[in-house]
PDB file of N, CA and C in Angstrom:
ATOM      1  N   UNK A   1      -3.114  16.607  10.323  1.00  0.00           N
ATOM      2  CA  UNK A   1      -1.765  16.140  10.111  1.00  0.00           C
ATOM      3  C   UNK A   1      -1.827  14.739   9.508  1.00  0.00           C
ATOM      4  N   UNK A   2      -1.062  14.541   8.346  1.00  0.00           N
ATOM      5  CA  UNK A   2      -0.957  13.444   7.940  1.00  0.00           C
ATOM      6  C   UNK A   2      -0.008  12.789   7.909  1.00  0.00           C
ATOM      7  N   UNK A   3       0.305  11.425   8.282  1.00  0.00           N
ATOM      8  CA  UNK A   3       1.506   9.991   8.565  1.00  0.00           C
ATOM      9  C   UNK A   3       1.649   9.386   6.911  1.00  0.00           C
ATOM     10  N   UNK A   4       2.555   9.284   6.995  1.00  0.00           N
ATOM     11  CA  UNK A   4       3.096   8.054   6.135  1.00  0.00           C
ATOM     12  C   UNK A   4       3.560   7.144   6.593  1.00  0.00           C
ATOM     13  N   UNK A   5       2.894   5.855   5.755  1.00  0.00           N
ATOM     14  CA  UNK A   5       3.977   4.521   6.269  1.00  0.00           C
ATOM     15  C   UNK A   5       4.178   4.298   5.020  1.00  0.00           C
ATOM     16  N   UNK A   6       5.243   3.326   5.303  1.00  0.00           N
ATOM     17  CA  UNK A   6       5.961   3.045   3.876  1.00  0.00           C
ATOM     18  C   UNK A   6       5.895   0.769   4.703  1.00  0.00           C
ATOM     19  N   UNK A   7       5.606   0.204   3.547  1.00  0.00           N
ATOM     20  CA  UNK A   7       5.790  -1.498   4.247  1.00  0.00           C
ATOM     21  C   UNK A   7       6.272  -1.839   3.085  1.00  0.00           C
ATOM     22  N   UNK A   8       7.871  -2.653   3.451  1.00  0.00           N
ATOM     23  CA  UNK A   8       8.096  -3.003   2.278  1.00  0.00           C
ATOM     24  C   UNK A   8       7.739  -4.662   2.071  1.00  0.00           C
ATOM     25  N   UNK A   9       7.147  -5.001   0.986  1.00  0.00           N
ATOM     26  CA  UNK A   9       6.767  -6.782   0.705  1.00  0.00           C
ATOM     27  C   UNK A   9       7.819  -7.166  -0.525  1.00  0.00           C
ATOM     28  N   UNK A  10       7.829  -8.594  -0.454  1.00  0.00           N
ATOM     29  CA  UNK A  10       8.624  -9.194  -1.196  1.00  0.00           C
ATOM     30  C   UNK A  10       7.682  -9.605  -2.414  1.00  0.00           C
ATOM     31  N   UNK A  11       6.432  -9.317  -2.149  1.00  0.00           N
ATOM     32  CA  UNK A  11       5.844  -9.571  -3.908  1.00  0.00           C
ATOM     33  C   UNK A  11       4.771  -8.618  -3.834  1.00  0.00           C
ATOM     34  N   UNK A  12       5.167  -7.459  -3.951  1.00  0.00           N
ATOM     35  CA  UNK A  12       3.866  -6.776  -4.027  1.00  0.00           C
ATOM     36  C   UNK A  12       2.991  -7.116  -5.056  1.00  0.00           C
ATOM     37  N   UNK A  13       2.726  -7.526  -6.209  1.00  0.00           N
ATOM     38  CA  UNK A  13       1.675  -7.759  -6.794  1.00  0.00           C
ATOM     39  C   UNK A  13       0.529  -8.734  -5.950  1.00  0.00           C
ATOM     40  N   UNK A  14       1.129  -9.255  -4.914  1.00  0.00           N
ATOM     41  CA  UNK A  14      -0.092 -10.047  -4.516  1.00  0.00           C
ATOM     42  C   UNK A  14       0.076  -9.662  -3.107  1.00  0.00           C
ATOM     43  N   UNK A  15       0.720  -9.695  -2.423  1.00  0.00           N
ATOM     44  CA  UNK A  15       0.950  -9.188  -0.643  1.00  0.00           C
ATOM     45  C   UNK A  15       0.301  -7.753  -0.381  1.00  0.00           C
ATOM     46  N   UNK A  16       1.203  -6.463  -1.433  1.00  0.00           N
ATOM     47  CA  UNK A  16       0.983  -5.298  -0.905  1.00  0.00           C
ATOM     48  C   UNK A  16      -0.440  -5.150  -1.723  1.00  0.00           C
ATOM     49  N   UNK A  17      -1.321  -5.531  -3.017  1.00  0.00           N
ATOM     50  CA  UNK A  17      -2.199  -5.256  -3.337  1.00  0.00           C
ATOM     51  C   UNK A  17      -3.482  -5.769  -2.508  1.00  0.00           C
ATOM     52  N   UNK A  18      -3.193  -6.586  -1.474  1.00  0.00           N
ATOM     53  CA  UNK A  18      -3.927  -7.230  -0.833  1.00  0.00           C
ATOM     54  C   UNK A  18      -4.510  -6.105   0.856  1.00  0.00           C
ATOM     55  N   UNK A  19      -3.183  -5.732   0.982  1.00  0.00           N
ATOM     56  CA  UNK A  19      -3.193  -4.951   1.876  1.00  0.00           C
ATOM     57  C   UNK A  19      -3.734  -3.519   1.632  1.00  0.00           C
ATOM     58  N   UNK A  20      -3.904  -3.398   0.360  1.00  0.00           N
ATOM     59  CA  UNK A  20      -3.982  -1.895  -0.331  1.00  0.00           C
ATOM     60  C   UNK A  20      -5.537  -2.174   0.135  1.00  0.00           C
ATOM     61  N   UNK A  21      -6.321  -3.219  -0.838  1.00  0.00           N
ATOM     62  CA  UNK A  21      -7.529  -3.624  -0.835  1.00  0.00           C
ATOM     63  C   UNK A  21      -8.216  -3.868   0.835  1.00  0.00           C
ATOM     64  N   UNK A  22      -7.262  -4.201   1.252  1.00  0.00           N
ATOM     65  CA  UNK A  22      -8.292  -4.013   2.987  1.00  0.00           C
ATOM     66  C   UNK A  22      -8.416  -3.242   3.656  1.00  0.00           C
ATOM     67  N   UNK A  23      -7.645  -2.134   3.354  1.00  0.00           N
ATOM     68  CA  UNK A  23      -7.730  -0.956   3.939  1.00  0.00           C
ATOM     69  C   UNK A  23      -8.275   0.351   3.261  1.00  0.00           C
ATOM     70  N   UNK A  24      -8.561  -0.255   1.766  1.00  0.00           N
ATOM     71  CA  UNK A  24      -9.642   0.755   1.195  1.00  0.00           C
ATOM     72  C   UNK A  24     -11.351   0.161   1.937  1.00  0.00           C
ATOM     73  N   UNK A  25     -11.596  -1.412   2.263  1.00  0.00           N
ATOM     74  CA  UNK A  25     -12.336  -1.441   2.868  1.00  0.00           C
ATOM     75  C   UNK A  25     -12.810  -1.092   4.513  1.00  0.00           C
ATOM     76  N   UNK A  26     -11.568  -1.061   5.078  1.00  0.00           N
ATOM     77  CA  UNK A  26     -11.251  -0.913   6.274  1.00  0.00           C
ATOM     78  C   UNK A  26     -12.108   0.616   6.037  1.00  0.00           C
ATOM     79  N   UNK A  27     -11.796   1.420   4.911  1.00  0.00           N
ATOM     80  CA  UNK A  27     -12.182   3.221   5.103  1.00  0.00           C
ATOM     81  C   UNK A  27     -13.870   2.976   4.907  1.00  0.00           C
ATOM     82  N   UNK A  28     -13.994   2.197   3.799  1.00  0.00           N
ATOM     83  CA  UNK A  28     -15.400   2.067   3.440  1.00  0.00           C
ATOM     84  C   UNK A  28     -16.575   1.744   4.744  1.00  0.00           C
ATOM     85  N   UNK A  29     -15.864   1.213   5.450  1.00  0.00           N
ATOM     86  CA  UNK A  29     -16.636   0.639   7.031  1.00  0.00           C
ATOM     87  C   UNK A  29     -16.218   1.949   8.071  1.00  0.00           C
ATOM     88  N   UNK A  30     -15.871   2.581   7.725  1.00  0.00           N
ATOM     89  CA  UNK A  30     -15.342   3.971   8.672  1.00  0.00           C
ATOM     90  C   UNK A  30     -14.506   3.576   9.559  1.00  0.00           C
ATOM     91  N   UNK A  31     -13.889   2.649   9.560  1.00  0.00           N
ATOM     92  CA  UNK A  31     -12.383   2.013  10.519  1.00  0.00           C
ATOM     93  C   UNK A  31     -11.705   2.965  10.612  1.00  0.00           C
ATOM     94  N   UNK A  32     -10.830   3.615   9.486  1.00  0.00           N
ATOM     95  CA  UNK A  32      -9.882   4.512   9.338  1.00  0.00           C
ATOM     96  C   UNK A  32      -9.995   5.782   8.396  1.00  0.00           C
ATOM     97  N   UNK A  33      -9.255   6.384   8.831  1.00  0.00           N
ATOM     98  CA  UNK A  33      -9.662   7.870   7.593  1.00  0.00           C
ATOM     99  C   UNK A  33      -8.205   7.406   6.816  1.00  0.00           C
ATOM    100  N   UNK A  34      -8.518   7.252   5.571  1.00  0.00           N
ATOM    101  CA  UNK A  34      -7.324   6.686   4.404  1.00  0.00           C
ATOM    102  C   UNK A  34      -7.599   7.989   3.687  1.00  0.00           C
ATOM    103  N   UNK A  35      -6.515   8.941   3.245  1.00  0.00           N
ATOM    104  CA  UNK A  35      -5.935   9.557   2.228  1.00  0.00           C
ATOM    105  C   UNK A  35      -5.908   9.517   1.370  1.00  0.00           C
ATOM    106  N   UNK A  36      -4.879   8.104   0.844  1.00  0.00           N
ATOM    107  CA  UNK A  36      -4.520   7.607  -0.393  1.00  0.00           C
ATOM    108  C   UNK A  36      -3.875   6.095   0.210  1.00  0.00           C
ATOM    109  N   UNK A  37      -3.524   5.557  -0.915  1.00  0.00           N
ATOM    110  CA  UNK A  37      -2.795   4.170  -0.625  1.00  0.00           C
ATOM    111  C   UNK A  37      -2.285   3.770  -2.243  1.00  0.00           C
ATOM    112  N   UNK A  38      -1.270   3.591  -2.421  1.00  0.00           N
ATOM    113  CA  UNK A  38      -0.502   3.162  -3.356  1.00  0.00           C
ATOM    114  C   UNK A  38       0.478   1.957  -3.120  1.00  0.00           C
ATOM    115  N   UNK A  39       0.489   1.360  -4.396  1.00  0.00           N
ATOM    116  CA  UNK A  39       1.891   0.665  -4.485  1.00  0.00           C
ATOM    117  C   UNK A  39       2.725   1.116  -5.100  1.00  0.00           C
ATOM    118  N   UNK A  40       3.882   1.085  -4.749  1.00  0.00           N
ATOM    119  CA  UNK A  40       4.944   1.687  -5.920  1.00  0.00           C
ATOM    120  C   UNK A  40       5.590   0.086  -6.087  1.00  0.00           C
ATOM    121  N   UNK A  41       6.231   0.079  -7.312  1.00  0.00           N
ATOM    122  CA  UNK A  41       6.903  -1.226  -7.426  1.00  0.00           C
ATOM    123  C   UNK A  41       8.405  -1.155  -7.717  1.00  0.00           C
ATOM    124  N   UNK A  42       9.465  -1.237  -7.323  1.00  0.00           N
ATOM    125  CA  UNK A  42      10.514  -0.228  -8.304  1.00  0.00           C
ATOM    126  C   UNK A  42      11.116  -1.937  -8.543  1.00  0.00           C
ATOM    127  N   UNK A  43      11.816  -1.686 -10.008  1.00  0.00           N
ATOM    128  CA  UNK A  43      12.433  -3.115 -10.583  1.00  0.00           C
ATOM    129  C   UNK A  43      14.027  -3.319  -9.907  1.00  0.00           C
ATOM    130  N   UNK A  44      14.763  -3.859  -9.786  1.00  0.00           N
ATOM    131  CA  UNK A  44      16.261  -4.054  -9.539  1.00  0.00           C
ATOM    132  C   UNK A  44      17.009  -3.719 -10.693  1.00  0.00           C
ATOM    133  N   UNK A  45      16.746  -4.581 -11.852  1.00  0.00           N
ATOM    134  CA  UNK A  45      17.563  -4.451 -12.846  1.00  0.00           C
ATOM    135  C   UNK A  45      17.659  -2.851 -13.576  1.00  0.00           C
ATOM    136  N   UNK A  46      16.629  -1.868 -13.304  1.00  0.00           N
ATOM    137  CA  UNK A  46      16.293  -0.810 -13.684  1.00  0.00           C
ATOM    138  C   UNK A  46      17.904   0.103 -13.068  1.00  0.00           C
ATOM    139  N   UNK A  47      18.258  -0.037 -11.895  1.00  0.00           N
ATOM    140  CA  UNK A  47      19.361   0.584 -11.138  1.00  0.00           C
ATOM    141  C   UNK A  47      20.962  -0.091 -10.879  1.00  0.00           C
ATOM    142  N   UNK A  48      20.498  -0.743 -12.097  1.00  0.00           N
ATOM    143  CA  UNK A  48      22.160  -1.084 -11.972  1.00  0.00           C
ATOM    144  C   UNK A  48      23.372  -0.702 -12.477  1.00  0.00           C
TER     145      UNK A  48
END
């Protein structure tokens, strides 16, 4: 069975890519079994 989390950051280019990156190491050290891990970025001005 697989979870999703969803975390939302206020700058993902540097917050959520940071977090992406420690938890691909986190898998590499056998910490966690990771799936996948993405950022999505969605713009504001795109939905107005």
């Amino acid at each position: 069975m697989s979870t999703l989390v969803v975390i939302d950051y206020d700058d993902p280019y540097n917050e959520a890519q940071e977090v992406r990156l420690t938890l691909k190491k986190m898998q590499m050290d056998y910490l966690i079994d990771l799936e996948d891990a993405v950022v999505a970025v969605k713009k504001a001005e795109s939905f107005s």
